[in-house]
Protein backbone atom coordinates (compact mmCIF):
# COMPACT_ATOMS: atom_id res chain seq x y z
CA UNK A 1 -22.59 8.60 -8.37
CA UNK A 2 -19.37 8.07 -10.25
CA UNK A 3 -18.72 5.20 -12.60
CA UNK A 4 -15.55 4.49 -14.74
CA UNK A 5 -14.63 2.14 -16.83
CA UNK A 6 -10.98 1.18 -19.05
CA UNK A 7 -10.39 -1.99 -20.92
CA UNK A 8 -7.35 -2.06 -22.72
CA UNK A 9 -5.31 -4.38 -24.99
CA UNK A 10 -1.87 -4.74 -26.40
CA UNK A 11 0.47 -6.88 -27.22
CA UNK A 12 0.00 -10.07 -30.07
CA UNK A 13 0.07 -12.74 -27.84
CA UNK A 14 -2.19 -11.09 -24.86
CA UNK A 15 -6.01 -12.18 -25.22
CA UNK A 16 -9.01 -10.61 -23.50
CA UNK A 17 -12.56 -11.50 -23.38
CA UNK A 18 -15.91 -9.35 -23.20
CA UNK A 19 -18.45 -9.75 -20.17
CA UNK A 20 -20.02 -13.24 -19.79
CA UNK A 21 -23.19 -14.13 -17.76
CA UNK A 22 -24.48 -11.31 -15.46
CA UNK A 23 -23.06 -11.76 -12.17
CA UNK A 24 -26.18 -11.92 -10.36
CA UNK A 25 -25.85 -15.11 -12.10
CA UNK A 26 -22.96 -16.13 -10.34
CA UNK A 27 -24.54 -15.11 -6.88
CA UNK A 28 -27.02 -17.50 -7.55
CA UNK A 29 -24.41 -20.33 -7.65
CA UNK A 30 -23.62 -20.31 -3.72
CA UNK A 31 -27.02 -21.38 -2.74
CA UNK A 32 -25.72 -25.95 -1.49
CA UNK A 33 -23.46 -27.64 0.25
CA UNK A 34 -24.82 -30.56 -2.23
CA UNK A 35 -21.77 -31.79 -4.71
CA UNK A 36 -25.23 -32.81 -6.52
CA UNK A 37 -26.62 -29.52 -7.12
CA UNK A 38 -23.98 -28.87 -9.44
CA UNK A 39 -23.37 -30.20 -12.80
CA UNK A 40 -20.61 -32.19 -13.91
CA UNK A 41 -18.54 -29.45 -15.94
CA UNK A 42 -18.35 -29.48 -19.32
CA UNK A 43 -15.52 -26.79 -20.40
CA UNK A 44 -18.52 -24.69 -22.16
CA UNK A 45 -20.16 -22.96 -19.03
CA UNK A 46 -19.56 -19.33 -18.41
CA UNK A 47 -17.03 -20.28 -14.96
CA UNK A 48 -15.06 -22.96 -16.56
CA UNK A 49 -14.78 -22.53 -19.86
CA UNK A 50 -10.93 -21.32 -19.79
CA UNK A 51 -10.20 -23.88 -17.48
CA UNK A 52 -8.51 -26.68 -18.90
CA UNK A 53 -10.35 -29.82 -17.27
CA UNK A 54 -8.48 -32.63 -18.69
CA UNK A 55 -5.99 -31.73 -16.38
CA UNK A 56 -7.74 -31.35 -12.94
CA UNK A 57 -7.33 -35.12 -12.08
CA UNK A 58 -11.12 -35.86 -12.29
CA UNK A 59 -11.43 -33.14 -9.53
CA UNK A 60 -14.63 -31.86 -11.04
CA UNK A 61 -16.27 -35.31 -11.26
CA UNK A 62 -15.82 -36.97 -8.03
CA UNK A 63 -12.30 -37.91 -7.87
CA UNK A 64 -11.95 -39.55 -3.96
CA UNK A 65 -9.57 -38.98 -1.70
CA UNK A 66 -6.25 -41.51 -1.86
CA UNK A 67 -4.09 -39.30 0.77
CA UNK A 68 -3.88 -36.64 3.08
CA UNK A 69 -2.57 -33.34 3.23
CA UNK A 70 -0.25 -32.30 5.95
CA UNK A 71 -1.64 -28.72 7.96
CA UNK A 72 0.79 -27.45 10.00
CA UNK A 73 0.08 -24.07 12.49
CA UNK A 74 2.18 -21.90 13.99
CA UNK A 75 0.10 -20.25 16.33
CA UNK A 76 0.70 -16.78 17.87
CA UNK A 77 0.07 -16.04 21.70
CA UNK A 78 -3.65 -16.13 22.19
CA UNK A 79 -4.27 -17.89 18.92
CA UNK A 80 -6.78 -20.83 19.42
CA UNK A 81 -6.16 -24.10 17.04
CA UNK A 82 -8.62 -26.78 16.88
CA UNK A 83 -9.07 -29.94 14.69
CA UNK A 84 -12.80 -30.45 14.27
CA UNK A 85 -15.28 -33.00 12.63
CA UNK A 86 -17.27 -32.48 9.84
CA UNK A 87 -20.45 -31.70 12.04
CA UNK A 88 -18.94 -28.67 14.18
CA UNK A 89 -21.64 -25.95 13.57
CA UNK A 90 -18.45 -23.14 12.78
CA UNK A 91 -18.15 -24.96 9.63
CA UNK A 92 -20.09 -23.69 6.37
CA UNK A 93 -20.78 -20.05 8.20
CA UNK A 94 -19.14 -17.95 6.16
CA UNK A 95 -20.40 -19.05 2.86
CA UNK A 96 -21.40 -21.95 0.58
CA UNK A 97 -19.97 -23.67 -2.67
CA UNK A 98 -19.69 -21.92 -5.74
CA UNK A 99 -18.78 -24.30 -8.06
CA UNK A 100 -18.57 -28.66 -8.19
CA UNK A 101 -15.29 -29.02 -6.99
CA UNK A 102 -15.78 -26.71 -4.25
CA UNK A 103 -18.53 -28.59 -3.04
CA UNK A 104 -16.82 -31.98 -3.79
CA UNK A 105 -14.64 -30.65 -1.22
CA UNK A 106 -16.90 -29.92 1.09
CA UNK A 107 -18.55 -33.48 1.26
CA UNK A 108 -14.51 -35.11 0.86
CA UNK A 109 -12.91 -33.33 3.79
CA UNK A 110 -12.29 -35.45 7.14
CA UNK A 111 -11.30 -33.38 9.41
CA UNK A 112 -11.16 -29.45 9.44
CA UNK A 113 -9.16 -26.64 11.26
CA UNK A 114 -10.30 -23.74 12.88
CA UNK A 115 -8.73 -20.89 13.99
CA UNK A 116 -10.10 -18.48 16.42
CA UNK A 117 -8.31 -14.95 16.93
CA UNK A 118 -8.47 -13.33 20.20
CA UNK A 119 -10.62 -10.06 20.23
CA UNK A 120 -8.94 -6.59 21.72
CA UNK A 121 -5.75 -7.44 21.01
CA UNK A 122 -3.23 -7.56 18.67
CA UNK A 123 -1.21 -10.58 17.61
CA UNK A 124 1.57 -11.81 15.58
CA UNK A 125 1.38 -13.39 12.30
CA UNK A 126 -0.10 -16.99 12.45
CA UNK A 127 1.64 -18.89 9.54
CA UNK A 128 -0.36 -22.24 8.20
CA UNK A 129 1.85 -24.48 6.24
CA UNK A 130 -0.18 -26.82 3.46
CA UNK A 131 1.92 -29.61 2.47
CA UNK A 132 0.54 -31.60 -0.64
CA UNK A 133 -0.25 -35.76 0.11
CA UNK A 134 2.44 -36.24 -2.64
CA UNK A 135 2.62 -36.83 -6.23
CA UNK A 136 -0.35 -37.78 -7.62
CA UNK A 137 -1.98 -38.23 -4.33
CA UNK A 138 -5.59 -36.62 -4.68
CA UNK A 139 -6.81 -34.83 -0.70
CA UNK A 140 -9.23 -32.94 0.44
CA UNK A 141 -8.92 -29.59 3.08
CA UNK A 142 -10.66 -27.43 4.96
CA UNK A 143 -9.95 -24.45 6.68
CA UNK A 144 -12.13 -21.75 9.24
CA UNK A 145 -10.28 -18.46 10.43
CA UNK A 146 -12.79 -16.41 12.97
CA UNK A 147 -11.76 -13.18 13.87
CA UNK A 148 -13.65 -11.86 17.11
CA UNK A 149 -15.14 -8.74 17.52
CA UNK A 150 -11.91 -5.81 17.45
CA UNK A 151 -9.12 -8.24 16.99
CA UNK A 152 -6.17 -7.40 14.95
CA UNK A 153 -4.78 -10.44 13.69
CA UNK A 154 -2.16 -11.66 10.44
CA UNK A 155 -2.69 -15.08 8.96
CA UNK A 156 0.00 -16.38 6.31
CA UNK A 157 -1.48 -19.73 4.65
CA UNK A 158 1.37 -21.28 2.87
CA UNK A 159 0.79 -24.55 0.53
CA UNK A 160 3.93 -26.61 -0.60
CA UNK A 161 4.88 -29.74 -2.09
CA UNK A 162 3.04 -31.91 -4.41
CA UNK A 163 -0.05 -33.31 -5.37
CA UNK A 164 -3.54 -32.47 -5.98
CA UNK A 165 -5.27 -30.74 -3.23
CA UNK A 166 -8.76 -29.17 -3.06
CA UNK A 167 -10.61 -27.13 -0.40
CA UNK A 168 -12.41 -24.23 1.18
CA UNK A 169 -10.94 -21.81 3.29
CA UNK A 170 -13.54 -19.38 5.65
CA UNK A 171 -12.87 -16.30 7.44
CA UNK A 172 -15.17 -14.93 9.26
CA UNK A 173 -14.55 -11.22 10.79
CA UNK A 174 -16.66 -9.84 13.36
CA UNK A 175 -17.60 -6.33 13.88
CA UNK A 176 -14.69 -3.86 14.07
CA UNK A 177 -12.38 -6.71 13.84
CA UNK A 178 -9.18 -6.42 11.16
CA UNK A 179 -8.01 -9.58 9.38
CA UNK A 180 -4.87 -9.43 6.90
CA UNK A 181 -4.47 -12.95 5.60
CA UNK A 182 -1.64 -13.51 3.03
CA UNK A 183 -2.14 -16.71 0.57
CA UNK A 184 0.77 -18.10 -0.78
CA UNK A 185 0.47 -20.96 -3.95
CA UNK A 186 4.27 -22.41 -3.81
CA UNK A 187 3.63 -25.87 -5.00
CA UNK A 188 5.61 -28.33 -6.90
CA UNK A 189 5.85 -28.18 -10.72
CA UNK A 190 3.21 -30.94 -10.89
CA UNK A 191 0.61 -29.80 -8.61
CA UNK A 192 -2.92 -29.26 -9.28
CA UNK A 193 -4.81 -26.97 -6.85
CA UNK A 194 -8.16 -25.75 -6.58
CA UNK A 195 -9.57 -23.63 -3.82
CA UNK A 196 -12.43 -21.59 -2.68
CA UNK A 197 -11.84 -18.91 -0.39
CA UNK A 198 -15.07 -17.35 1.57
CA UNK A 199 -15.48 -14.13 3.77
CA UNK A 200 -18.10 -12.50 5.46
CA UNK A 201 -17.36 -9.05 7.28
CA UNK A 202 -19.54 -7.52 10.08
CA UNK A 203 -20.69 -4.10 10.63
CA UNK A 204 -16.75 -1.72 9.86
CA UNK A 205 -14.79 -4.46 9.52
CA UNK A 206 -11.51 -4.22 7.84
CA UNK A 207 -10.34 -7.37 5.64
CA UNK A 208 -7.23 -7.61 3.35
CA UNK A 209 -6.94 -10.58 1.41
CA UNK A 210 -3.40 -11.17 -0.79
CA UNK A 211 -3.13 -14.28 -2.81
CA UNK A 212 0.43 -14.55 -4.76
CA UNK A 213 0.34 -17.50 -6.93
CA UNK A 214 3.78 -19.04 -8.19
CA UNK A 215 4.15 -22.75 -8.60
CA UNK A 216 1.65 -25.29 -9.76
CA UNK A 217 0.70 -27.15 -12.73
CA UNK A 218 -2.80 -26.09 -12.62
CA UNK A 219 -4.04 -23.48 -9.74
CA UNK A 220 -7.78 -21.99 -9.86
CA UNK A 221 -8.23 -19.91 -7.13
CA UNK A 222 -11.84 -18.37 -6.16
CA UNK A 223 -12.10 -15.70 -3.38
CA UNK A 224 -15.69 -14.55 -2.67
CA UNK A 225 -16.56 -11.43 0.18
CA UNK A 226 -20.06 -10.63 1.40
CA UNK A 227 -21.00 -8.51 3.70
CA UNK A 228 -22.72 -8.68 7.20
CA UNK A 229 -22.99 -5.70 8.38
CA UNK A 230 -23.23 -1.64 6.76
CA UNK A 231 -19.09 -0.14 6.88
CA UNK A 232 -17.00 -3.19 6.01
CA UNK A 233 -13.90 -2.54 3.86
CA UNK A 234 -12.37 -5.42 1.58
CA UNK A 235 -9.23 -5.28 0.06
CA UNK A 236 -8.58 -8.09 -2.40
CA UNK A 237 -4.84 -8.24 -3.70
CA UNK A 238 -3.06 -10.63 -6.12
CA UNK A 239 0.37 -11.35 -7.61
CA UNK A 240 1.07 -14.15 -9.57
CA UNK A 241 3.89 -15.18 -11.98
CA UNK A 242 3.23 -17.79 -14.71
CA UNK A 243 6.00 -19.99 -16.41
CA UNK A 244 5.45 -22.34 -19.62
CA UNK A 245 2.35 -24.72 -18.93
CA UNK A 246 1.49 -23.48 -15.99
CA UNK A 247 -2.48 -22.46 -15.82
CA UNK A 248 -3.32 -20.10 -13.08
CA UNK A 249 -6.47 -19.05 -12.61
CA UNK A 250 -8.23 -16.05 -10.25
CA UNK A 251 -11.97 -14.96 -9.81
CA UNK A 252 -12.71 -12.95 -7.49
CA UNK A 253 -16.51 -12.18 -6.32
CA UNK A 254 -17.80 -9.23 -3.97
CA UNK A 255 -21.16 -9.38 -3.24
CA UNK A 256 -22.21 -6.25 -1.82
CA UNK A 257 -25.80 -6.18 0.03
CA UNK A 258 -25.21 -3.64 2.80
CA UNK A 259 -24.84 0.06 2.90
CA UNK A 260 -21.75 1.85 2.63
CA UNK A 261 -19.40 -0.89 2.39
CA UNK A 262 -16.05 -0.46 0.22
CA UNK A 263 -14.15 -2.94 -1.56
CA UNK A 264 -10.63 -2.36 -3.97
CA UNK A 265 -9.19 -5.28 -6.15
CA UNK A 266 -5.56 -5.19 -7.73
CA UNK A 267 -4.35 -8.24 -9.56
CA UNK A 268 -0.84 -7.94 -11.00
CA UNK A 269 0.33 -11.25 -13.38
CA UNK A 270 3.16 -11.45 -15.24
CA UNK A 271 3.78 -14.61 -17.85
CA UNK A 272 6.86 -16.17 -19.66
CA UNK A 273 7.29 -19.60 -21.57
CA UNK A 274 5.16 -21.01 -24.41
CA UNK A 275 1.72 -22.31 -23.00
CA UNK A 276 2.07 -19.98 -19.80
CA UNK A 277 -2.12 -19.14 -18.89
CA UNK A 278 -3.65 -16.86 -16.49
CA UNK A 279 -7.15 -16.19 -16.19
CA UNK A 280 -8.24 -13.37 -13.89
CA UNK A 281 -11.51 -12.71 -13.39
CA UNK A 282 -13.54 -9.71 -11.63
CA UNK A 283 -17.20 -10.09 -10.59
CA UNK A 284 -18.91 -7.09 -8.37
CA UNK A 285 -22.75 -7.07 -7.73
CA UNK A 286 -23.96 -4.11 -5.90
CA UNK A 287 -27.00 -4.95 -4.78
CA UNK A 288 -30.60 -2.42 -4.20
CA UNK A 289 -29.67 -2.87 -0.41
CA UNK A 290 -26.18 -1.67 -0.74
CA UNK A 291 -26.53 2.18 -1.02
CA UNK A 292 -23.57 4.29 -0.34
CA UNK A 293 -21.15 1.54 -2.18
CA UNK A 294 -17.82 2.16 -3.53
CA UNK A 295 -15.57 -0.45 -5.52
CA UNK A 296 -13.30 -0.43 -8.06
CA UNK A 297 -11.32 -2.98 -9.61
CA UNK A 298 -8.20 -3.37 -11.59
CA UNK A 299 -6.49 -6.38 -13.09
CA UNK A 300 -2.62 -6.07 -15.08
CA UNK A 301 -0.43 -8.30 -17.16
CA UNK A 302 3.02 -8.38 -18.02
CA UNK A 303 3.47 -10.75 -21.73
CA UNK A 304 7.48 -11.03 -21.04
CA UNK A 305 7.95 -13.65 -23.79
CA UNK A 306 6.61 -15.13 -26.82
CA UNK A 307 3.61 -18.18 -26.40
CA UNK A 308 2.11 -16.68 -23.26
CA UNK A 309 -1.67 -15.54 -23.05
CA UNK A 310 -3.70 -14.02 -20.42
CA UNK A 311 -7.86 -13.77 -20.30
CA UNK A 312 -9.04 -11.01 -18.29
CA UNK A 313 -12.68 -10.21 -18.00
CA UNK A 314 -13.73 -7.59 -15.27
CA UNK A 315 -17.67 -7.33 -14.56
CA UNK A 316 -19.67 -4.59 -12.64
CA UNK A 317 -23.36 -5.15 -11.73
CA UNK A 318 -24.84 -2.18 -10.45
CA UNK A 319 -28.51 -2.34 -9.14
CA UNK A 320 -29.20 1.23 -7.71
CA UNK A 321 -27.93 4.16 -8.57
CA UNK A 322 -27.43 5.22 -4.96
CA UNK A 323 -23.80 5.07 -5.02
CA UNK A 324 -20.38 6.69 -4.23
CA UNK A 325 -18.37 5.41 -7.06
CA UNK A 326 -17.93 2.09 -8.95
CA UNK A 327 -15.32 1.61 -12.02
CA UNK A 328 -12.85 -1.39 -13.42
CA UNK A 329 -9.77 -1.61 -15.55
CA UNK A 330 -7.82 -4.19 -17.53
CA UNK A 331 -4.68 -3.95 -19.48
CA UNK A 332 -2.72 -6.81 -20.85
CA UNK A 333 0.60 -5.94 -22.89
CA UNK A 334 5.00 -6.33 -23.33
CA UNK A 335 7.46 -4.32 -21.69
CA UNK A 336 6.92 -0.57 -22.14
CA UNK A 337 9.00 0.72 -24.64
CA UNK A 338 9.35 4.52 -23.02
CA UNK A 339 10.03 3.13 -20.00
CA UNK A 340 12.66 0.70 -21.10
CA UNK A 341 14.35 3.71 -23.22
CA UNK A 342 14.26 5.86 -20.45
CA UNK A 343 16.92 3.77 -18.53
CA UNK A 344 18.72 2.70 -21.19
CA UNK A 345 19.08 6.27 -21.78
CA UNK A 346 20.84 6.99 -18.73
CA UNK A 347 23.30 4.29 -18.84
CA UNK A 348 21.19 1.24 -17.67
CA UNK A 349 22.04 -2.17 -19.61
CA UNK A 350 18.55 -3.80 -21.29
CA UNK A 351 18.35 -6.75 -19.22
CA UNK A 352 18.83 -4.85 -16.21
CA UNK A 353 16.63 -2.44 -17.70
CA UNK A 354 13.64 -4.81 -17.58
CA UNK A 355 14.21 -6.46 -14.63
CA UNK A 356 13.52 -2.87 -13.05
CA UNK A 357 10.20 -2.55 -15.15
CA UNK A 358 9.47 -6.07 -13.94
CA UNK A 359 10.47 -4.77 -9.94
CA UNK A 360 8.57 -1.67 -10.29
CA UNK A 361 5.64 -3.46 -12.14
CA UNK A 362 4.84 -5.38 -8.72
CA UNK A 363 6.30 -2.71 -6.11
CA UNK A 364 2.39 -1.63 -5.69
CA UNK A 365 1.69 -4.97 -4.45
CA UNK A 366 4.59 -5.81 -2.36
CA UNK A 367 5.08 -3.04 -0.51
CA UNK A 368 1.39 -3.86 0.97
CA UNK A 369 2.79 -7.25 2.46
CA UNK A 370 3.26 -6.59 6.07
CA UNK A 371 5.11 -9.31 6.74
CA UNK A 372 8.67 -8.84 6.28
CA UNK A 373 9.64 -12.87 5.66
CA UNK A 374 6.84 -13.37 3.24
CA UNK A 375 7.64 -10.10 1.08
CA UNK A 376 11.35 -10.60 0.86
CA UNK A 377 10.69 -14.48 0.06
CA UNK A 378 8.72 -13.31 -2.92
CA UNK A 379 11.15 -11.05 -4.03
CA UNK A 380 13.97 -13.57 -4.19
CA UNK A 381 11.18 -15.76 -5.62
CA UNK A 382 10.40 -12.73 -8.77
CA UNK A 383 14.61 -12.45 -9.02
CA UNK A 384 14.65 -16.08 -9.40
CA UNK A 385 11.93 -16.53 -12.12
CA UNK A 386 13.37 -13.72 -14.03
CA UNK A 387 16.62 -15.07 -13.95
CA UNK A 388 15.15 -18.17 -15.64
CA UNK A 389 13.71 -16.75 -18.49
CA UNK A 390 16.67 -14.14 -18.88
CA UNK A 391 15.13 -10.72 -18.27
């Protein structure tokens, strides 16, 4: 058994927390559907205190509906698209609420859309385009992606526009199958966003999960994997890029409770502008059951100007010590000064100089994105942001 572990801290306006509850604790939380099994949030409980409630438009406290958010698919050859009731038996398979306003949008949704990927064969990308009800306009979504035994499937989920829009999102991935879905959080400047995401793998399934979070007043994102079956594989991936006000929030969750399943999480943030928040979040339970386990976790942040703050709390519960390996890191800090002299040593102007720290800071995570559209949109969208703030 090998277990590492590497908190670090730098940097005068970077902020990071110690452990909180146990995360057993957590598990415990996706036991309803029931938006009355959960308390009304306070802003003092252990998975919302650094979110900032005032400004989740009542979200957390049984805010209704008032509009409807547009879900648009572009289906690949084989794909099958339906638009279900709230009483199709898919629904609610992968996983239950974790938190009030997930549940709140589990009782709030009208309709929901399902997905079902083809097995034994491979397909193209299947893009889903979210489009908020509007400003101020409070809806309600739901999403189920199945992936049948041995497919091989993409799915890009894209959410645009404004308004304030909470859901849950399943994927469920059968034996053998591989599912690379790609989330993408482009909103307006004034949207608020809140969304649970919920996978359960089968015996050696492969799932690889990128969220890359960019617009938004407020986004909270929660992305929880168990584990069916002994030899699944999760790959959780994140990039997100903050500006002044904007809160954006991640908290990831694997629950592993079979054998010899693997999981690897890399979150990359980078922050400018006074108020700019991101909260990232790690939780791993390795359960008795899950013998032969091997995780690790990593979470990074880029402070690029004055006024900006990021919370990062990684947490590893480990209960048997019949593992392969199981570690964590967290860093928070400014440009690297070596690395900036470096370049300016050989003839490279400053603010050219940390644009390529900035570049090379998320290359990790971008050159993962299969897609070619998505990953050249979010470079433009990186170049852009950095031109904004003048790095």
């Amino acid at each position: 058994m090998a277990v590492t572990t590497e908190q670090q801290q730098h940097g005068l306006t970077a902020h990071s927390h110690g452990a909180g509850a146990p995360v057993s604790s957590r598990a415990d939380h996706f036991t309803s559907f029931d938006v009355n099994a959960f308390e009304v949030p306070g802003g003092r409980e252990e998975i919302w205190r650094f979110t900032p409630l005032k400004r989740l438009a009542n979200l957390h406290n049984g805010a209704e509906a008032t509009g409807t958010a547009t879900v648009e698919v572009k289906a690949s050859e084989g794909v099958s698209v339906e638009t279900v009731g709230r009483d199709d038996k898919r629904l609610g398979v992968a996983g239950t609420p974790g938190d009030r306003v997930a549940a709140q949008a589990w009782s709030s949704f009208a309709e929901a859309t399902v997905l079902t990927l083809p097995g034994d064969a491979k397909v193209e990308p299947t893009v889903v385009t979210v489009t908020g009800a509007g400003v101020g306009e409070i809806a309600y979504g739901h999403l189920h992606v199945h992936a049948r035994q041995f497919a091989e499937a993409v799915v890009v989920i894209d959410h645009r526009g404004s308004g304030v829009y909470a859901d849950n999102i399943e994927f469920v991935v059968e034996d053998g199958a591989h599912l690379t879905v790609v989330a993408i959080q482009d909103w307006a400047d004034d949207a608020v966003h809140v969304s649970s995401h919920h996978a359960k793998l089968g015996r050696d399934a492969t799932f690889k999960h990128t969220v890359i979070t960019l617009g938004g007043n407020i986004v909270r994102l929660t992305p929880v994997v168990t584990y069916a079956g002994r030899g699944g594989d999760a790959e959780l991936l994140g990039l997100y890029f903050a500006d002044a006000g904007q809160h954006q929030e991640h908290r990831t969750f694997i629950d592993h409770s079979a054998s010899n399943c693997r999981s690897n999480v890399v979150y990359k943030g980078a922050l400018q502008g006074e108020g700019a928040h991101t909260v990232w979040i790690g939780d791993v339970l390795i359960r008795a059951a899950a013998e032969g386990t091997e995780t690790f976790e990593l979470n990074r942040n880029l402070i690029l100007t004055d006024g900006a703050r990021a919370d990062s709390v990684p947490n590893l519960e480990i209960e048997t010590g019949e593992i392969e390996g199981a570690g964590h890191a967290s860093a928070t800090g400014r440009f690297d000064d070596e690395q900036l002299f470096y370049l300016q040593a050989r003839g490279i102007p400053e603010d050219q100089a940390r644009r390529l720290v900035v570049r090379g800071f998320f290359h990790e995570i971008l050159l993962k994105i299969t897609v070619p559209e998505v990953r050249e949109r979010l470079e433009a969208a990186i170049e852009a942001e950095l031109e904004a703030v003048g790095v």
